[in-house]
N, C-alpha and C. Protein backbone atom coordinates (compact mmCIF):
# COMPACT_ATOMS: atom_id res chain seq x y z
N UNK A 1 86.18 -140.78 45.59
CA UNK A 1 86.97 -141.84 46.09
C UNK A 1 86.09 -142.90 46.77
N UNK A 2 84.75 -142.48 47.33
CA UNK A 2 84.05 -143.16 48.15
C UNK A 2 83.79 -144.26 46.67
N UNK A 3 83.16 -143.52 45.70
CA UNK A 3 82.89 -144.40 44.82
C UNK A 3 84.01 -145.48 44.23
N UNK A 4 84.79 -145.13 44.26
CA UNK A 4 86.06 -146.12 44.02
C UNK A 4 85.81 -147.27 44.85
N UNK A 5 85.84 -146.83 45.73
CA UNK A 5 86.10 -147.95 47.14
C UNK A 5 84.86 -148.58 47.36
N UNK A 6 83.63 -148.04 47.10
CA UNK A 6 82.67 -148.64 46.78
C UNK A 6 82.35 -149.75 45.68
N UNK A 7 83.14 -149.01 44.87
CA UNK A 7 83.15 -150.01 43.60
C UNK A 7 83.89 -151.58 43.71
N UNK A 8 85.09 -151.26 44.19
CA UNK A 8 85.83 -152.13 44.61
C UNK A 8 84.97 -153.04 45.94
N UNK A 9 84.17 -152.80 46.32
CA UNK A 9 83.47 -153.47 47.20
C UNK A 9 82.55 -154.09 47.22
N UNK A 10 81.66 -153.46 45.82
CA UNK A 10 80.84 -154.10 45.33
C UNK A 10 81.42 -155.09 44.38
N UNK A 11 82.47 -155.68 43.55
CA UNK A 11 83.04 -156.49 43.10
C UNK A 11 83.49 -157.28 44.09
N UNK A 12 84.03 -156.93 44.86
CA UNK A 12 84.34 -157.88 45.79
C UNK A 12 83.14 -158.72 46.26
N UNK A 13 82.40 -157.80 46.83
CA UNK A 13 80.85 -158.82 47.22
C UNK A 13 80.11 -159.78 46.17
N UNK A 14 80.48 -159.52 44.84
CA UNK A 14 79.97 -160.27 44.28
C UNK A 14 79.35 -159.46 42.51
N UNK A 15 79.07 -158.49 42.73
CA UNK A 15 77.95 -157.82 41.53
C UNK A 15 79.52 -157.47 40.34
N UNK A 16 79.42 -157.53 38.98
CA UNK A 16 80.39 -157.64 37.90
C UNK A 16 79.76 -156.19 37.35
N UNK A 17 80.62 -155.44 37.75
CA UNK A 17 81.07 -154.23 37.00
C UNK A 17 81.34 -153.97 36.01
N UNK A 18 81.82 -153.76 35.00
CA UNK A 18 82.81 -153.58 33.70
C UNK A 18 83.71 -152.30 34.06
N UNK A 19 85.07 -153.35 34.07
CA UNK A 19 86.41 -152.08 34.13
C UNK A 19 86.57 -151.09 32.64
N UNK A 20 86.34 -151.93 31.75
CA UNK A 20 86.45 -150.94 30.66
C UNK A 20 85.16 -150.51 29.62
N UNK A 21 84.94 -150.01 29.11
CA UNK A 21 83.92 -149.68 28.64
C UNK A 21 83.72 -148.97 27.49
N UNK A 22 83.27 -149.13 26.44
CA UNK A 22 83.28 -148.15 25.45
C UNK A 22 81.64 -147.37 25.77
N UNK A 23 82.32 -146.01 25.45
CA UNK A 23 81.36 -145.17 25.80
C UNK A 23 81.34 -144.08 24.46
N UNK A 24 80.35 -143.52 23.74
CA UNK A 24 80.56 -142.83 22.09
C UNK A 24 81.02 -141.80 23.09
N UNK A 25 80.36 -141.13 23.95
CA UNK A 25 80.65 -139.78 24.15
C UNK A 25 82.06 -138.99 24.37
N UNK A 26 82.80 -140.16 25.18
CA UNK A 26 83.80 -140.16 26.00
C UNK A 26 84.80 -140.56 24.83
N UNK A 27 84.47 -140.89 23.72
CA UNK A 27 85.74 -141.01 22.48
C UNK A 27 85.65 -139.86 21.96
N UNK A 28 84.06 -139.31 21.58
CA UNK A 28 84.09 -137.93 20.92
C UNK A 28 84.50 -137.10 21.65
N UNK A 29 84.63 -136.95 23.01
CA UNK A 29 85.18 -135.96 23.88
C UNK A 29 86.73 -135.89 23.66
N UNK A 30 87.20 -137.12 23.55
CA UNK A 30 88.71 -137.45 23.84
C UNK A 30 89.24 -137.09 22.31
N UNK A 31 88.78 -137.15 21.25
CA UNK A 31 89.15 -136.89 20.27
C UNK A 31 88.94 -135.30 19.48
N UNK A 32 87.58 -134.73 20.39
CA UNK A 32 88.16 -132.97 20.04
C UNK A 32 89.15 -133.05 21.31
N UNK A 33 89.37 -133.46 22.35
CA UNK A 33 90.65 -132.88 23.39
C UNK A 33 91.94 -132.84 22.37
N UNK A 34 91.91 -134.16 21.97
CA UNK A 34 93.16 -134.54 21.18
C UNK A 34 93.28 -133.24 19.95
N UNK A 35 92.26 -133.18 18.77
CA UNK A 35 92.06 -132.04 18.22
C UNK A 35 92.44 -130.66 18.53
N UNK A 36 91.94 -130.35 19.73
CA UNK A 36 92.32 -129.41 20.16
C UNK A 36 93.72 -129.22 20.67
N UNK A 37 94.27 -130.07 21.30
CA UNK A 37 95.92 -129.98 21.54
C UNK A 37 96.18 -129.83 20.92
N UNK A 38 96.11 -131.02 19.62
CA UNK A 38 96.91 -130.92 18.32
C UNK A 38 97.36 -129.47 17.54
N UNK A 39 96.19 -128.94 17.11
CA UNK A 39 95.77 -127.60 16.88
C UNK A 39 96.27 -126.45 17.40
N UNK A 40 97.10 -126.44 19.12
CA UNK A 40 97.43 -125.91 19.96
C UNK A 40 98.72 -125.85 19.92
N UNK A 41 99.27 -127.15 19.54
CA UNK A 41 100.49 -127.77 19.48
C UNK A 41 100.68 -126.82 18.16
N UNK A 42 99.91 -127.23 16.66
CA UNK A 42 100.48 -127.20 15.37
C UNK A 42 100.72 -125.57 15.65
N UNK A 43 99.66 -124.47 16.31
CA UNK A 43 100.07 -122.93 16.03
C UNK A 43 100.71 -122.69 17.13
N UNK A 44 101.13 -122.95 18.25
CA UNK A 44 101.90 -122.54 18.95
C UNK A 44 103.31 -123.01 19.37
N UNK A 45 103.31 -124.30 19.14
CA UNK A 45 104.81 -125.09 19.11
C UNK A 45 105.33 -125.29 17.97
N UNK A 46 104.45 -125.70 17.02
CA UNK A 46 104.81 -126.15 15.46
C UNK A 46 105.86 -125.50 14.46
N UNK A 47 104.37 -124.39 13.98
CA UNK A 47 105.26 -123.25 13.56
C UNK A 47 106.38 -122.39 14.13
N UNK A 48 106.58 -122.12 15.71
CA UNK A 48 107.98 -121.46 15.71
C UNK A 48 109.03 -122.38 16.00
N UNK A 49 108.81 -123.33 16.22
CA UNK A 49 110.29 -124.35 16.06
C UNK A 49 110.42 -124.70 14.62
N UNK A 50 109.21 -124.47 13.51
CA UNK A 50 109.68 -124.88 12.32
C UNK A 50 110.71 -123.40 11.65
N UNK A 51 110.42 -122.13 12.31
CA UNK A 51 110.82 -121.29 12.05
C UNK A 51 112.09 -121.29 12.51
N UNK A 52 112.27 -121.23 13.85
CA UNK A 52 113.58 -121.16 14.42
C UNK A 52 114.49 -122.46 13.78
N UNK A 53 113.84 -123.46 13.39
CA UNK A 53 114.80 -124.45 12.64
C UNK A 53 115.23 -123.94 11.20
N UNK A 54 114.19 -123.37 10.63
CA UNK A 54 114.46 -122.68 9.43
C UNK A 54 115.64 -121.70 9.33
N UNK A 55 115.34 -120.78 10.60
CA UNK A 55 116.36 -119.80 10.71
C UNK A 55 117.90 -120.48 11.15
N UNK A 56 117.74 -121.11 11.80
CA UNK A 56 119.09 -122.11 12.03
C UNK A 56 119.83 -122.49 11.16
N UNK A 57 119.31 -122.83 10.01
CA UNK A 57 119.31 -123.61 9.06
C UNK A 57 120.11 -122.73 7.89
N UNK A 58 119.24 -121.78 8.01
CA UNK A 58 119.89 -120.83 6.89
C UNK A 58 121.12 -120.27 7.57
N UNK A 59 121.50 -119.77 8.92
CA UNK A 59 122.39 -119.63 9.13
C UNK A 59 123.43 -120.08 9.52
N UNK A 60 123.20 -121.65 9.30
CA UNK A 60 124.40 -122.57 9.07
C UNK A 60 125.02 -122.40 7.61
N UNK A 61 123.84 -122.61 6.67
CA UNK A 61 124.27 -122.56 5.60
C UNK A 61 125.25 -121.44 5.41
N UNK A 62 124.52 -120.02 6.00
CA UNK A 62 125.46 -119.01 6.00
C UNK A 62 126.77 -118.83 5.99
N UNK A 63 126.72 -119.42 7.64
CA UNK A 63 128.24 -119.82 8.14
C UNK A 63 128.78 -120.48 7.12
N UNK A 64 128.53 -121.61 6.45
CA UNK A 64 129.39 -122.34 5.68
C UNK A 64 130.12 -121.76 4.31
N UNK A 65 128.92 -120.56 3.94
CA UNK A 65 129.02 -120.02 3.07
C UNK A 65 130.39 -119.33 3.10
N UNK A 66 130.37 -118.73 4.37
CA UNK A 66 131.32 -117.65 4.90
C UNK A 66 132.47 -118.29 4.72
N UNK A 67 132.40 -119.52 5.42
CA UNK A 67 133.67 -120.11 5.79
C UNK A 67 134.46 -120.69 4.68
N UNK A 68 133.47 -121.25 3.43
CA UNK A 68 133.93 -121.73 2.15
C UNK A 68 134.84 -120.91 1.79
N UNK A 69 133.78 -118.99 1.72
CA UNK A 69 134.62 -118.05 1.06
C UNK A 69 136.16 -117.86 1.43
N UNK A 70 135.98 -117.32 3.09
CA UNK A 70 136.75 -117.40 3.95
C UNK A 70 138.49 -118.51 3.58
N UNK A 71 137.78 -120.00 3.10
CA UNK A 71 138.92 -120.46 2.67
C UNK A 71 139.76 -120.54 1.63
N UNK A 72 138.81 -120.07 0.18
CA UNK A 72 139.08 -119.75 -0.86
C UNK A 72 140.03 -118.38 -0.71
N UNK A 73 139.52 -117.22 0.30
CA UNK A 73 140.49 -116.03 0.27
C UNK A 73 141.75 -116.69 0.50
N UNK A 74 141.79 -117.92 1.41
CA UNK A 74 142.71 -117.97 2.63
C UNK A 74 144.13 -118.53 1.17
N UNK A 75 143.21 -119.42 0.38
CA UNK A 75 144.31 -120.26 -0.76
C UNK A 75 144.86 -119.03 -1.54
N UNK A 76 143.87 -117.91 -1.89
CA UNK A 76 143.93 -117.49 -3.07
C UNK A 76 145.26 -115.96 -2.27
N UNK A 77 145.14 -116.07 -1.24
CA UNK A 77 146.40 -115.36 -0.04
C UNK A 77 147.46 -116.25 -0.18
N UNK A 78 147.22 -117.08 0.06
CA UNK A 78 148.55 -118.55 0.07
C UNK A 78 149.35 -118.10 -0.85
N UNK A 79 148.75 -118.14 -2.53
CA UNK A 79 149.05 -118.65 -3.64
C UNK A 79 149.64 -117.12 -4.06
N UNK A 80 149.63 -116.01 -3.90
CA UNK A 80 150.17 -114.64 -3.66
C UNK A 80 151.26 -114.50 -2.87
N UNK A 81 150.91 -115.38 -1.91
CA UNK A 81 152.22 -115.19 -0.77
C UNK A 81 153.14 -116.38 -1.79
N UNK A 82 152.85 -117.25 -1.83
CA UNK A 82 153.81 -118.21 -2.77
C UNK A 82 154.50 -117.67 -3.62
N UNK A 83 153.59 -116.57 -4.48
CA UNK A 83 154.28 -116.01 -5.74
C UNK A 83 155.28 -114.66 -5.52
N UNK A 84 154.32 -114.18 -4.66
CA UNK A 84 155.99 -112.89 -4.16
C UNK A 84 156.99 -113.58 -3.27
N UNK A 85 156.64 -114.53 -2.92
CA UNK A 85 158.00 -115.31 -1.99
C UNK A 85 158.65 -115.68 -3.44
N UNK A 86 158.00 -116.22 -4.52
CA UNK A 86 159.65 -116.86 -5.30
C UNK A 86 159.59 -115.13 -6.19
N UNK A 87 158.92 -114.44 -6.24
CA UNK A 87 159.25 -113.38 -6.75
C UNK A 87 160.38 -112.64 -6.05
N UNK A 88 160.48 -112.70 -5.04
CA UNK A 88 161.22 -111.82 -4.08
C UNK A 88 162.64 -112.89 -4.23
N UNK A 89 162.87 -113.95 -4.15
CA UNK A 89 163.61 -115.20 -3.85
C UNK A 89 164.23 -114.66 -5.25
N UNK A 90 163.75 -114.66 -6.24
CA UNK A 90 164.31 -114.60 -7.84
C UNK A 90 165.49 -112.94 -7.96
N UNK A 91 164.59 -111.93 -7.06
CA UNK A 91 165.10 -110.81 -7.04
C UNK A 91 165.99 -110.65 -6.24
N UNK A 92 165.92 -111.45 -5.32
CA UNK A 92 166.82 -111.18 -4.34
C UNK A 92 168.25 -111.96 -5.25
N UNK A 93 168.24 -112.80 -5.72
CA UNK A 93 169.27 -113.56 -6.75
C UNK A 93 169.71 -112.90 -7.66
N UNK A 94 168.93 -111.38 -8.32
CA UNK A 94 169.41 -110.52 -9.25
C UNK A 94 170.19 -109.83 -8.31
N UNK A 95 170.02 -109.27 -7.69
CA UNK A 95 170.31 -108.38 -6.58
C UNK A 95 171.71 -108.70 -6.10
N UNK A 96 171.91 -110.12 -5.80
CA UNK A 96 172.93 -110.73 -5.85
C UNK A 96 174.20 -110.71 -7.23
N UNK A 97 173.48 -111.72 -7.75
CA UNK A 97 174.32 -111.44 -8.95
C UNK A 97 174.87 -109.81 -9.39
N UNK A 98 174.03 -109.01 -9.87
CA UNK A 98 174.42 -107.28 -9.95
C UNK A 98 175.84 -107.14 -8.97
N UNK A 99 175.03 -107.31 -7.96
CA UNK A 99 176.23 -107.13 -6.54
C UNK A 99 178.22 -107.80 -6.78
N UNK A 100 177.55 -108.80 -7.37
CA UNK A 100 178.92 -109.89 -7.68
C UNK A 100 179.70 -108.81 -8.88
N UNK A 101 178.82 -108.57 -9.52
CA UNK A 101 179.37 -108.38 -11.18
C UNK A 101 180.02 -107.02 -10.75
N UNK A 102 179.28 -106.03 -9.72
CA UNK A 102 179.87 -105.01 -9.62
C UNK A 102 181.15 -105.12 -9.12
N UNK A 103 181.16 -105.96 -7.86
CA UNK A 103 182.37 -106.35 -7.21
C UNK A 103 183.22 -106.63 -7.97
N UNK A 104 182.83 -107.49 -9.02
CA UNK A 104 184.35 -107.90 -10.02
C UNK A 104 184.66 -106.81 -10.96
N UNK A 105 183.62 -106.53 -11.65
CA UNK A 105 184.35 -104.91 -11.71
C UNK A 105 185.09 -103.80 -11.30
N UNK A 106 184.51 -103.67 -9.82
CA UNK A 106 185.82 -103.04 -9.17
C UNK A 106 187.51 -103.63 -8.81
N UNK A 107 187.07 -104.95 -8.41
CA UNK A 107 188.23 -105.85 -8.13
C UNK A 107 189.38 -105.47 -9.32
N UNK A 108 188.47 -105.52 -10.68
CA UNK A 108 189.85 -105.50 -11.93
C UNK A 108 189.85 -103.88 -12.32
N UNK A 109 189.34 -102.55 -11.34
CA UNK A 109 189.63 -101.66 -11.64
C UNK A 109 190.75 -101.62 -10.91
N UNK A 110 190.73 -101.98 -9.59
CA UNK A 110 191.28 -101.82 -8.36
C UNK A 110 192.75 -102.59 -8.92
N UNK A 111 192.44 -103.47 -9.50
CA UNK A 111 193.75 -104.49 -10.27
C UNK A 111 194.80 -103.24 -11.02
N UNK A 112 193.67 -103.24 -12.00
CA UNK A 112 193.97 -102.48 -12.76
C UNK A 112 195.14 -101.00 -12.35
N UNK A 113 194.52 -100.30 -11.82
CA UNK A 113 195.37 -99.28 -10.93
C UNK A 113 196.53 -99.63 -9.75
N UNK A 114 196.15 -100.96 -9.59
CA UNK A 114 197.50 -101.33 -8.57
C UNK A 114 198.59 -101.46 -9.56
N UNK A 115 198.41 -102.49 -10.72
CA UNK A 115 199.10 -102.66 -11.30
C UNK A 115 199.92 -101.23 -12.44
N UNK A 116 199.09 -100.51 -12.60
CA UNK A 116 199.63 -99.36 -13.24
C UNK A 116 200.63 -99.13 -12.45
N UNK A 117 200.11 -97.75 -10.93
CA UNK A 117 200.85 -97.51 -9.71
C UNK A 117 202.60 -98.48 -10.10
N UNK A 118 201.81 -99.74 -9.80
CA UNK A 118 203.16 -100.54 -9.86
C UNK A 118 204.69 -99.83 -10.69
N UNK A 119 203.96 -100.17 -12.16
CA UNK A 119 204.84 -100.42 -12.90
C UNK A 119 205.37 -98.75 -13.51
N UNK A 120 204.26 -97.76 -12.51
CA UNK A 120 205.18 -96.36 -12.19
C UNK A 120 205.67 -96.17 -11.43
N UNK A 121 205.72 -97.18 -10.27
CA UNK A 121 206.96 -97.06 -9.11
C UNK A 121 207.97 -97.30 -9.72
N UNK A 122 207.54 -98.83 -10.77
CA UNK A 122 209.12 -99.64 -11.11
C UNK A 122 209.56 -98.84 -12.25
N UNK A 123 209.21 -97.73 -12.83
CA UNK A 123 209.46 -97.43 -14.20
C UNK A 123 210.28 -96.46 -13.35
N UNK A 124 209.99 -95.82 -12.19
CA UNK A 124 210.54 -94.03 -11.16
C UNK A 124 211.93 -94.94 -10.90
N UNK A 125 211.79 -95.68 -10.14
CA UNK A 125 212.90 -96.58 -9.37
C UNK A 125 214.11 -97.24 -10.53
N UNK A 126 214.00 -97.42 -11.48
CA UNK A 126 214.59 -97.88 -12.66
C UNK A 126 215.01 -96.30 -13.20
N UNK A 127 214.65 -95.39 -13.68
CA UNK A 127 214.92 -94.07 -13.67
C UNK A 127 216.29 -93.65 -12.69
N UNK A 128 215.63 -93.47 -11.46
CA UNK A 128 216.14 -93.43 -10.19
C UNK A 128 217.91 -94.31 -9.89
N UNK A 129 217.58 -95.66 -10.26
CA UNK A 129 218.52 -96.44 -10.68
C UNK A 129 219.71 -96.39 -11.65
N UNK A 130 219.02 -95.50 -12.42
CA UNK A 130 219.89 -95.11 -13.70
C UNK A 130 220.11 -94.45 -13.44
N UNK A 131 220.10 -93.28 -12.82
CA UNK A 131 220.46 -91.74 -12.47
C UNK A 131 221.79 -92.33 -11.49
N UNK A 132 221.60 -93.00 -11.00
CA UNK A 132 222.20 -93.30 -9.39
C UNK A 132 223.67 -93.90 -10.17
N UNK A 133 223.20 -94.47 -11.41
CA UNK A 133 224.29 -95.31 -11.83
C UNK A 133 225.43 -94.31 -12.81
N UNK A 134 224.08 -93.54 -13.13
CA UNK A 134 225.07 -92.50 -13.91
C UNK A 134 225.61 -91.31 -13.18
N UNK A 135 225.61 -91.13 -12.18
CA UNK A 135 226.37 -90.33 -11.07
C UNK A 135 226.73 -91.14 -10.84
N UNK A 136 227.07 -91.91 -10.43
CA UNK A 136 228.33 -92.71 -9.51
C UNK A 136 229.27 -92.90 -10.89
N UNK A 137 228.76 -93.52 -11.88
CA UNK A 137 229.99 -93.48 -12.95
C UNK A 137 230.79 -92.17 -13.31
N UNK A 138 230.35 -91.06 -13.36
CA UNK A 138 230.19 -89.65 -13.46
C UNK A 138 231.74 -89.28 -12.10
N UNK A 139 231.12 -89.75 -10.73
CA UNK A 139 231.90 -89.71 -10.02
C UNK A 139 232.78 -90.79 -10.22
N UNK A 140 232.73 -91.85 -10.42
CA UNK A 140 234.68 -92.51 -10.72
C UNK A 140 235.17 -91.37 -11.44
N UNK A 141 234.38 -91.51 -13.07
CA UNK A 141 235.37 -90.75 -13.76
C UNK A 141 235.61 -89.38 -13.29
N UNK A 142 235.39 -88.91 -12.78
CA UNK A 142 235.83 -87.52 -12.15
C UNK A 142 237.13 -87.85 -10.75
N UNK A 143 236.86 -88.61 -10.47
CA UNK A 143 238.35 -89.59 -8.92
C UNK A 143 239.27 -89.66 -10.16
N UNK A 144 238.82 -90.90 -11.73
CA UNK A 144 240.18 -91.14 -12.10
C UNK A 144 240.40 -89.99 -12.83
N UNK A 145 239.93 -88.83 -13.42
CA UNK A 145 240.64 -87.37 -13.77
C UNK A 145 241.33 -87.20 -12.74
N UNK A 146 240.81 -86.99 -11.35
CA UNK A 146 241.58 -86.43 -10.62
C UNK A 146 243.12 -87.42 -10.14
N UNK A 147 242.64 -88.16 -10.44
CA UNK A 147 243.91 -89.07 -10.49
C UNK A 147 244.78 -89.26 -11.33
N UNK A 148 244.42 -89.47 -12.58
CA UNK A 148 245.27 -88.82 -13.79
C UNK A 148 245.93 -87.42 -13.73
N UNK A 149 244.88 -86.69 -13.36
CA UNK A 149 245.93 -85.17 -13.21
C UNK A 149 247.08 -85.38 -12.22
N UNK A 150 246.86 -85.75 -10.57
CA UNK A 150 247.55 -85.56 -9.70
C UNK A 150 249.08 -86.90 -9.85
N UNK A 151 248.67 -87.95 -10.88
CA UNK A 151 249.97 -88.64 -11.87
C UNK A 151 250.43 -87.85 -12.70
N UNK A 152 249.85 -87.25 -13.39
CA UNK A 152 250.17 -85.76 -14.59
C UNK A 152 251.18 -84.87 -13.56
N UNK A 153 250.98 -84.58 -12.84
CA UNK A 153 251.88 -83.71 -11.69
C UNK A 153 252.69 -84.35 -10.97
N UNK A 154 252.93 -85.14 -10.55
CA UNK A 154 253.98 -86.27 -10.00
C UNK A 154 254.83 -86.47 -11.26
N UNK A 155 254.67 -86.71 -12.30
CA UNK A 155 255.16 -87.10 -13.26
C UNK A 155 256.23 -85.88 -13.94
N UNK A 156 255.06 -84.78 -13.84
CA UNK A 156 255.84 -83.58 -14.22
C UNK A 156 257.14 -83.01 -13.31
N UNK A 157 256.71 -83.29 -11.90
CA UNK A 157 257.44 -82.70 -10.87
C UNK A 157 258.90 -83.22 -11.00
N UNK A 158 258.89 -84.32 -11.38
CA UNK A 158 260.08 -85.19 -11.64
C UNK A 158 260.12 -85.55 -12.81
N UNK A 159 261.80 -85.43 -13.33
CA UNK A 159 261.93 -86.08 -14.40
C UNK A 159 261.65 -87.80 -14.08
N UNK A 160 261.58 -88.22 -15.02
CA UNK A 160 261.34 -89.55 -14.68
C UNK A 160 262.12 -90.54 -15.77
N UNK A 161 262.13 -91.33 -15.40
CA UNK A 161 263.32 -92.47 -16.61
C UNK A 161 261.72 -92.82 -16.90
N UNK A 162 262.27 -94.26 -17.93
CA UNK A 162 261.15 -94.57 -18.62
C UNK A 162 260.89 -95.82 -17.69
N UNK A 163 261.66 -96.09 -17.05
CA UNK A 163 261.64 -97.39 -15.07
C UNK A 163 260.70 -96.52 -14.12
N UNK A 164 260.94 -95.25 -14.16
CA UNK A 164 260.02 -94.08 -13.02
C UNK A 164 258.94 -94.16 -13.73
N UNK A 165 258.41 -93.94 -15.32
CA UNK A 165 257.31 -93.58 -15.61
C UNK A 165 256.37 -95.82 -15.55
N UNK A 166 256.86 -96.33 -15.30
CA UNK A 166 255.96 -97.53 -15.37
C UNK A 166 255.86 -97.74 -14.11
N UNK A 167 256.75 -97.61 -12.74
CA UNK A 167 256.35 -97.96 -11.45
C UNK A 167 255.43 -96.58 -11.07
N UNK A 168 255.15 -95.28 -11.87
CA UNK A 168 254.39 -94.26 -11.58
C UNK A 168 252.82 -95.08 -12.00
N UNK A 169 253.21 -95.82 -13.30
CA UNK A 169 251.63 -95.95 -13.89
C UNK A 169 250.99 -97.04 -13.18
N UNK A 170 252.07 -98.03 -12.61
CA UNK A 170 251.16 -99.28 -12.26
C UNK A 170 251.19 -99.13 -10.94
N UNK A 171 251.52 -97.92 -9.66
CA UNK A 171 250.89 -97.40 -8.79
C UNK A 171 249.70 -97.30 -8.85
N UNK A 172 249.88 -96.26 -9.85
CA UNK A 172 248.36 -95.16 -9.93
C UNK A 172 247.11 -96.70 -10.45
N UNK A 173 247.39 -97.13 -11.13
CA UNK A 173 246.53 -98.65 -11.74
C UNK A 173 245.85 -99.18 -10.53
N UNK A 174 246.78 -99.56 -9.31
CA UNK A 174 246.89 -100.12 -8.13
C UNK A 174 245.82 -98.94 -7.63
N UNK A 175 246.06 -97.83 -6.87
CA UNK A 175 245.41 -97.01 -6.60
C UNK A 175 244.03 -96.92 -7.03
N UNK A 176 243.92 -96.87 -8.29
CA UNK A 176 242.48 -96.88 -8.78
C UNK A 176 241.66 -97.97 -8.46
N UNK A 177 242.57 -99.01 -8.70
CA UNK A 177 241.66 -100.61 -8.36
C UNK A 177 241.70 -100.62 -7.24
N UNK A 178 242.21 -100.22 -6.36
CA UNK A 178 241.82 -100.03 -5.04
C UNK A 178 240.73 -99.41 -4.87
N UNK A 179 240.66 -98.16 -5.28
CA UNK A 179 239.69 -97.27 -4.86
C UNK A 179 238.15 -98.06 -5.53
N UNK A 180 238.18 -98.56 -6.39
CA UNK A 180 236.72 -99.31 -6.83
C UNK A 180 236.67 -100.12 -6.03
């Protein structure tokens, strides 16, 4: 430092120094320094950041690789799920339909047997009807026998003019049409 300040003092006083200077030695020095960094730099910094960039590198690519695949599964899932969704959508519409067809099948069995049932209630009841009609006719004519007989005996009991036997018959006439 003395020399610094010396230096600076001797310029000041007067004597011309040279601030810069080319000197051979001091370039050849500065240029193996430089060499040598360089050199220092190229095997110790160089190569493993060219490596670790390398490795980076590939495992981006990787990743992308992955992720390409990754999206191709993802469509080729989509496009499966798409197809059993209208697969399922289509079946589920058979499934349906079947369902309908069975239903109407039963509906016109179910028809079918109501309407039979029916028309063996109405065939019993019409039977039934007739029976009902032919006993009750069964019973008049058995009232007007008995009514005819019990005129048959009135008639007998008494002689009768042929004036007694018509106010006897159009009683008994009266009587009957009453009784219906």
């Amino acid at each position: 430092m003395l020399n610094i300040l010396g230096a600076a003092s001797e310029s000041a006083s007067g004597s011309t120094l040279a601030l810069v200077s080319i000197d051979p030695g001091t370039i050849v020095f500065t240029l193996i320094n430089t060499l040598i960094i360089f050199l220092i730099f190229r095997i110790f910094l160089y190569k493993p950041v060219c490596n670790i960039l390398e490795k980076r590198k590939q495992m981006a690519a990787a990743e992308i690789d992955d992720a390409r695949k990754a999206k191709e599964e993802a469509e080729k899932a989509q496009q499966e799920y798409i197809a059993r969704l209208a697969d399922a959508k289509s079946e589920a519409a058979e499934i349906v339909k079947a369902a309908t067809l069975r239903a109407q099948k039963r509906e016109e069995e179910i028809l079918g047997e109501a309407n039979k049932k029916a028309a063996e209630l109405r065939a019993k009841a019409e039977e039934s009807i007739e029976r009902d009609k032919q006993r009750a006719l069964n019973e008049v004519k058995d009232e007007i026998s008995e009514m005819v007989v019990m005129a048959a005996q009135k008639v007998v009991e008494k002689e009768i003019s042929a004036k007694d036997n018509e106010d006897i018959i159009s009683k008994f006439l009266e009587e009957v049409g009453a009784n219906k």
